[in-house]
Protein backbone atom coordinates (compact mmCIF):
# COMPACT_ATOMS: atom_id res chain seq x y z
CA UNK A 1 46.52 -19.51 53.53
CA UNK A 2 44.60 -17.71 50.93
CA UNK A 3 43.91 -14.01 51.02
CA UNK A 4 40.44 -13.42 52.80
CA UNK A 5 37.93 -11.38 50.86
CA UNK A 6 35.78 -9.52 53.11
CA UNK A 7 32.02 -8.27 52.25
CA UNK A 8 30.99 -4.82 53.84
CA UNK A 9 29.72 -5.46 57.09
CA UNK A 10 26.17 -6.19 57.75
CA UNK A 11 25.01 -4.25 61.29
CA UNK A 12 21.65 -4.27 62.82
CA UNK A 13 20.77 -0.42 64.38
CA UNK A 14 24.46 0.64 63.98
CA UNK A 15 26.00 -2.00 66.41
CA UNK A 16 26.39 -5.90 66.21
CA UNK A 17 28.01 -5.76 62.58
CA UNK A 18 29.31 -9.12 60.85
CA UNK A 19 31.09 -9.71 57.62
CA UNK A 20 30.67 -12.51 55.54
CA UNK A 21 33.94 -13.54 53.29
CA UNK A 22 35.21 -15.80 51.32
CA UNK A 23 39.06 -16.72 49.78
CA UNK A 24 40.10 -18.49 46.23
CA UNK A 25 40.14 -22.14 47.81
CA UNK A 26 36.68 -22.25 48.35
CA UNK A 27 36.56 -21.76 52.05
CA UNK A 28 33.67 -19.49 53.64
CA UNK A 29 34.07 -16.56 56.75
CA UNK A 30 32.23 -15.18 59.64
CA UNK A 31 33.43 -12.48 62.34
CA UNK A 32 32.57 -10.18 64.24
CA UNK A 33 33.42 -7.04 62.18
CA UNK A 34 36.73 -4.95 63.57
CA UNK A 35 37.73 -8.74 64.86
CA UNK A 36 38.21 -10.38 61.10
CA UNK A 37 41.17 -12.06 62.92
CA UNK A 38 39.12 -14.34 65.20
CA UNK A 39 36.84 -15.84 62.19
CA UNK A 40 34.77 -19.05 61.64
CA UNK A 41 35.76 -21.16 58.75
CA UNK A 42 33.94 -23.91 57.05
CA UNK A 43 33.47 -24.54 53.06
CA UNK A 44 31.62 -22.10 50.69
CA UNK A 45 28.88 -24.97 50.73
CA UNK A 46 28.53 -24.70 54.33
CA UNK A 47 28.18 -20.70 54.50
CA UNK A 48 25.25 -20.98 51.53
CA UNK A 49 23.43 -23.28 53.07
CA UNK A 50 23.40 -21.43 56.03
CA UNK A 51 22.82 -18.21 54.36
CA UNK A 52 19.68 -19.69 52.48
CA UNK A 53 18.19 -21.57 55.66
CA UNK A 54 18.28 -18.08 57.70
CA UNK A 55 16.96 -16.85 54.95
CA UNK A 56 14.59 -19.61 54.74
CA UNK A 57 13.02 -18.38 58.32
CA UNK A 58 14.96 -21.77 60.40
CA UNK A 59 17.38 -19.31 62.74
CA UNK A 60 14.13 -17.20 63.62
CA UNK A 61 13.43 -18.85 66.62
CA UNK A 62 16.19 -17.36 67.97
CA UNK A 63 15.23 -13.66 67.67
């Protein structure tokens, strides 16, 4: 397994904080920051399209 490259964590108000990685064979990352070890994996593909559709407004229904 590839060596995980984390981003700094993105928190709301202090609390709630995620990081976002990514590792050399193209695979993407998602935990719950200070828990990196329990992670979601998919492709790079998969995390940018789901970056760009929360970014596109289509996750705002559930705020």
């Amino acid at each position: 397994m590839s060596e995980i490259h984390w981003e700094a964590p993105f928190c709301a108000e202090s609390s709630n904080c995620f990081r976002l990685g990514v590792d050399a064979e193209g695979n993407g990352y998602i935990a719950v920051a200070g828990q990196e070890e329990h992670h979601l994996t998919d492709s790079r593909d998969a995390l940018r399209a789901l970056i760009q559709d929360i970014k596109a407004g289509k996750a705002d229904h559930l705020l």
